[in-house]
Protein backbone atom coordinates (compact mmCIF):
# COMPACT_ATOMS: atom_id res chain seq x y z
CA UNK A 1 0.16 -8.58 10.96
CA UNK A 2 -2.92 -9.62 9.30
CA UNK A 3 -2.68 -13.31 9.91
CA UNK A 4 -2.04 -12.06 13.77
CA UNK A 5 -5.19 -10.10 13.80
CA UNK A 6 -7.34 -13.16 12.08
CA UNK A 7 -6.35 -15.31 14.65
CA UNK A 8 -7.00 -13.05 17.35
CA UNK A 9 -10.59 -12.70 15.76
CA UNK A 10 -10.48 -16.60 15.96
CA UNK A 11 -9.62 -16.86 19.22
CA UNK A 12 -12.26 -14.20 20.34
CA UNK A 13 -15.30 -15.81 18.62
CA UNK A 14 -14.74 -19.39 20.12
CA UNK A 15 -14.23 -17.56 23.19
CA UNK A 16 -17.67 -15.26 22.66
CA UNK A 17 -15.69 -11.85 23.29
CA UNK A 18 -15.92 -10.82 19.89
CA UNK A 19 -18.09 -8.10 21.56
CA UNK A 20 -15.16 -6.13 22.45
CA UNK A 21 -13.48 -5.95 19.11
CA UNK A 22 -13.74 -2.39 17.66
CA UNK A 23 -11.01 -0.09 16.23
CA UNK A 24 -11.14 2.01 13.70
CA UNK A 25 -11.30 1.60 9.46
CA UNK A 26 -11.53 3.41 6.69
CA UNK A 27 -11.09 2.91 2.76
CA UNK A 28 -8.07 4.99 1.01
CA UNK A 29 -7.06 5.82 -2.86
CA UNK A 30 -4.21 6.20 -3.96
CA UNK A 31 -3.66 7.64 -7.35
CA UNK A 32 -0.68 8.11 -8.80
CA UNK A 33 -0.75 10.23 -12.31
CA UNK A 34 2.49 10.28 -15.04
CA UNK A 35 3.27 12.68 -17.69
CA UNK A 36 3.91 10.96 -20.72
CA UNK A 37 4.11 12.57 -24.86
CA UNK A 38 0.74 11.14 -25.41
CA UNK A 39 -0.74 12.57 -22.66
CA UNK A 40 -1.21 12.44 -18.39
CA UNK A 41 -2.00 8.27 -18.01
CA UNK A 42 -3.38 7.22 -14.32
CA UNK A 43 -3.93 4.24 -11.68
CA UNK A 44 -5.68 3.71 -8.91
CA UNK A 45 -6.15 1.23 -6.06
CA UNK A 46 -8.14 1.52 -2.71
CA UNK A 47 -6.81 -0.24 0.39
CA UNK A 48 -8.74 -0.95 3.43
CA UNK A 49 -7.06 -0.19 6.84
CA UNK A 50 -7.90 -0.58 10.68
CA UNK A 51 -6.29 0.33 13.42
CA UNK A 52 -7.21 -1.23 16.87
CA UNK A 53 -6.27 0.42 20.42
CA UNK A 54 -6.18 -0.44 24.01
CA UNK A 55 -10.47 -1.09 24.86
CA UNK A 56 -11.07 -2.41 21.32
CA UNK A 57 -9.04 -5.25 21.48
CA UNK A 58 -6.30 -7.20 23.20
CA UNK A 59 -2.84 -6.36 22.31
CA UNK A 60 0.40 -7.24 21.92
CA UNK A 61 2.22 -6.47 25.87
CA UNK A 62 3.49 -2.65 25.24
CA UNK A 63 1.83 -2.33 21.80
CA UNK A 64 0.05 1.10 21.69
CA UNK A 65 -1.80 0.10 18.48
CA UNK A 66 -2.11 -2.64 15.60
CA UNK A 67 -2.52 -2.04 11.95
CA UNK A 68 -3.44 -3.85 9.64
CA UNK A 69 -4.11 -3.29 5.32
CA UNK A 70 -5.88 -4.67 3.01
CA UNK A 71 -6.02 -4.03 -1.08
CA UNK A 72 -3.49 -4.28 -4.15
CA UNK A 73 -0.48 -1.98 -5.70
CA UNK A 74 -1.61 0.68 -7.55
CA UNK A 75 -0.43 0.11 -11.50
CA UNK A 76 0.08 2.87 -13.97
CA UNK A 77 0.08 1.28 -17.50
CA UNK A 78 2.69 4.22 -18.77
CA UNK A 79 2.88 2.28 -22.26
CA UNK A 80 1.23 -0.40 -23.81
CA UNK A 81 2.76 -3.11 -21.85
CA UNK A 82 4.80 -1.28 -19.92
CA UNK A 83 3.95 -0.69 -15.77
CA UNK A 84 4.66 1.54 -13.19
CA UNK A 85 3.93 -0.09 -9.97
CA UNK A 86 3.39 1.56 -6.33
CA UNK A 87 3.86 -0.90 -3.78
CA UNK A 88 1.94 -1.36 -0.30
CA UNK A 89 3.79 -1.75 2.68
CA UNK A 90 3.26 -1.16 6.38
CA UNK A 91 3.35 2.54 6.48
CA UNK A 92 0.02 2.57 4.52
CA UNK A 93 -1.68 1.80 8.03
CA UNK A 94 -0.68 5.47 9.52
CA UNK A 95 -0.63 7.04 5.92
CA UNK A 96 -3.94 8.89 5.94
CA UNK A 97 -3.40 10.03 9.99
CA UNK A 98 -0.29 11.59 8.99
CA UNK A 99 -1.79 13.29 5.59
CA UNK A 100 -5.33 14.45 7.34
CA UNK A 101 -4.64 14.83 11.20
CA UNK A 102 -0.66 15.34 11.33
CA UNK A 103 2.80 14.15 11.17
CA UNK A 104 3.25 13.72 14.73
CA UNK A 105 0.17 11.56 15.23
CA UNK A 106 1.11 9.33 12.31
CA UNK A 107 4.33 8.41 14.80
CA UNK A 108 2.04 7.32 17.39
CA UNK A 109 -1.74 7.47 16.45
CA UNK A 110 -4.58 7.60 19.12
CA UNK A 111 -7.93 6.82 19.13
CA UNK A 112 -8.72 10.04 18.32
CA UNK A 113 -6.69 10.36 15.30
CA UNK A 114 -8.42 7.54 13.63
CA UNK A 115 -12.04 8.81 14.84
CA UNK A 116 -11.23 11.62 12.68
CA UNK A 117 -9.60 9.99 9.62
CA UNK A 118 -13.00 7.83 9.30
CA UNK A 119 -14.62 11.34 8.75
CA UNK A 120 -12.90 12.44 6.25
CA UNK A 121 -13.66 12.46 2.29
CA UNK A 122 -10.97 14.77 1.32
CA UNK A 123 -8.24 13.99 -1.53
CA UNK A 124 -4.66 15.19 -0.89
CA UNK A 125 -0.91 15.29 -2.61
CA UNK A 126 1.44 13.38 -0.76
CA UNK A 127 4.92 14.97 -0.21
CA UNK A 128 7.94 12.79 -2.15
CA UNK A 129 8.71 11.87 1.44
CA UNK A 130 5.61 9.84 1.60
CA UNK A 131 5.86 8.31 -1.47
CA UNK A 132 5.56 4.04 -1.82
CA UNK A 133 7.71 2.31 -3.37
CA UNK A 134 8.14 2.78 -7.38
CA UNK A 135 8.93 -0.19 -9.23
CA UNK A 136 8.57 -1.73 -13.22
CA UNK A 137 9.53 -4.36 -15.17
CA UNK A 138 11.42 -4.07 -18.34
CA UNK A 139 9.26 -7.34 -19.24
CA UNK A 140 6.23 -7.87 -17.15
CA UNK A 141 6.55 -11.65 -17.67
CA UNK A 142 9.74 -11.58 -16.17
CA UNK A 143 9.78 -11.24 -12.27
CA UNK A 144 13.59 -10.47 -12.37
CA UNK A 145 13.56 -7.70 -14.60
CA UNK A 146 11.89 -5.70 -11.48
CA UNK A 147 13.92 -2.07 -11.38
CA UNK A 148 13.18 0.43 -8.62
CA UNK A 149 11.98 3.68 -10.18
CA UNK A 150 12.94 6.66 -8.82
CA UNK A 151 10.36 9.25 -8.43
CA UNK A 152 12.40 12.28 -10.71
CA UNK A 153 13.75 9.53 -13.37
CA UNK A 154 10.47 8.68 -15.16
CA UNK A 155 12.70 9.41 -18.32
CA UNK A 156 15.55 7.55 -18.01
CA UNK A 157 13.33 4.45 -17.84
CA UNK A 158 10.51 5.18 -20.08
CA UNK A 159 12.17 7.68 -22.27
CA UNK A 160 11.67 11.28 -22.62
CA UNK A 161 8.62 13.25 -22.15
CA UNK A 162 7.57 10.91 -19.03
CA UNK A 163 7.45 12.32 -15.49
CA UNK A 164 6.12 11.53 -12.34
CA UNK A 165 3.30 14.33 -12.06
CA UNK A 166 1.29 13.27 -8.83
CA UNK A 167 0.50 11.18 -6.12
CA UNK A 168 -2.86 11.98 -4.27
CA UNK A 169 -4.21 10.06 -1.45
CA UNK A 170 -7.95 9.78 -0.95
CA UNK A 171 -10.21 8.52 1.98
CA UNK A 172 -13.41 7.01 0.00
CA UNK A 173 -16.35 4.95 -0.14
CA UNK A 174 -15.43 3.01 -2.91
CA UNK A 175 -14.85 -0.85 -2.63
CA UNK A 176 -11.28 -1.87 -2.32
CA UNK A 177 -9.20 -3.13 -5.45
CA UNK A 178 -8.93 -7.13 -6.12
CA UNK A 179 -7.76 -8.78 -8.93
CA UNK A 180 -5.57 -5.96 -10.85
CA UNK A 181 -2.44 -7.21 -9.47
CA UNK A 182 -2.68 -10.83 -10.45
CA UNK A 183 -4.30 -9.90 -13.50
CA UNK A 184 -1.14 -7.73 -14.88
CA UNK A 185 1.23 -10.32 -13.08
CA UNK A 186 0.34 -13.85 -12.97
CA UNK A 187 3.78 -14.85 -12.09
CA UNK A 188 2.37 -13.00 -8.37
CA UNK A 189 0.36 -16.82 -7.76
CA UNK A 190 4.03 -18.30 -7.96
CA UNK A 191 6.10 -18.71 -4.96
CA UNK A 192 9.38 -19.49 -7.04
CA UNK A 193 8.41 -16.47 -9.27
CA UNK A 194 8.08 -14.16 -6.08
CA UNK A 195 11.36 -15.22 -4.85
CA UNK A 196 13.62 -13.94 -8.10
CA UNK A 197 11.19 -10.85 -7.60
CA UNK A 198 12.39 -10.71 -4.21
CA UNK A 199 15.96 -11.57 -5.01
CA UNK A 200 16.24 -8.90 -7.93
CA UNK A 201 14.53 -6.03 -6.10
CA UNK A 202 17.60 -6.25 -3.55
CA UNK A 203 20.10 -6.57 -5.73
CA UNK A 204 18.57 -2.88 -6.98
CA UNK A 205 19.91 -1.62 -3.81
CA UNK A 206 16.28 -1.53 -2.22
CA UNK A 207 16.75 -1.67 1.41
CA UNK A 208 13.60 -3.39 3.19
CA UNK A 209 11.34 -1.26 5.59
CA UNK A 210 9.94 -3.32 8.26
CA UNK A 211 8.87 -7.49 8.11
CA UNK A 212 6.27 -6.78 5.26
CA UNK A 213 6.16 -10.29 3.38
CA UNK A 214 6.96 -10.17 -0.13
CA UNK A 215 3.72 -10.70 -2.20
CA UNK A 216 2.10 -8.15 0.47
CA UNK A 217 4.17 -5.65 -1.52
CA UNK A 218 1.65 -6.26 -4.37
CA UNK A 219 -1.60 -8.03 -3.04
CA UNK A 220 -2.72 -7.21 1.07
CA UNK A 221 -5.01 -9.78 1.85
């Protein structure tokens, strides 16, 4: 969706209408805080998202809205070497409508909805509904040892004490993450690497949600 946008904006600034690009944006955190023996351990990432409506932009025939994200996964370091990972995907674009304004606007955001997320600086607790994607690796090196975490079975994969305590969503100034992804994973710079991620996350029994490409799951450019 991103690359769509970009050359839209192309497009637009050869054509000098660049004028009528607007929309709305705004900067979310996402923290996400686990229980362990030692102590509560935390990570956070902020994502930039827009959304652009019928007057800011041109769209899609029959598109209400675009989206579009920017940012990295949030990682938990629950261990010394050892990761939690929440993913990005698409939803993250309606996230903060459906957490600040309301469920039913998240479905089908207007204008308005977005006018009113950008004035927010409030921090909330998402429902397990909302939750991203949990994922680790039972060696980081290893992009097939990827296992999908779910949100009540902290223990059974990092042993006992460790629970999923929170995770809070925040619309803030702050400058969105770069570089802790790639930094933890190198492998992510791969494209044989992301494949066997790719390959072994299915064969967890994740089922996809939407087109999101693979190393958008980690790094939104």
């Amino acid at each position: 969706m991103n690359r769509i946008l970009s050359l839209i904006l192309i497009f637009m600034s050869a054509m000098g209408l660049t004028g009528c690009w607007g929309g709305n944006s705004w900067h979310q955190k996402l923290t996400v805080t686990v229980a362990t023996p030692q102590g509560d351990v935390s990570g956070s990432a902020v994502t930039a998202v827009s959304l652009q409506f019928p007057g800011d932009t041109i769209l899609a025939p029959g598109a209400a809205y675009q989206g579009g994200y920017s940012g990295e996964a949030v990682a938990v370091e629950v261990a010394p070497g050892k990761y939690l990972f929440a993913l990005l995907d698409e939803r993250l674009t309606t996230l903060a409508i459906k957490v600040f304004v309301s469920a039913k606007a998240a479905a089908s955001p207007l204008k308005q909805d977005a006018k009113a997320v950008e004035a927010v600086r409030e921090r909330r607790e998402l429902p397990p509904a909302d939750y991203p994607l949990l994922v680790t690796f039972t060696d980081i090196s290893d992009p097939k040892s990827v296992k999908q975490v779910k949100p009540g079975m902290l223990a059974d994969i990092f042993g006992v004490g460790h629970s999923l305590k929170s995770i809070t969503l925040e619309i803030t100034d702050e400058a969105k993450t770069k570089g802790q992804a790639t930094r933890i994973l190198p492998w992510l710079n791969d494209e044989a690497s992301i494949g066997l991620f790719w390959k072994s996350l299915l064969a967890s029994g994740f089922q996809p949600n939407g087109s999101t490409e693979v190393k958008r799951l980690f790094v939104g450019d």
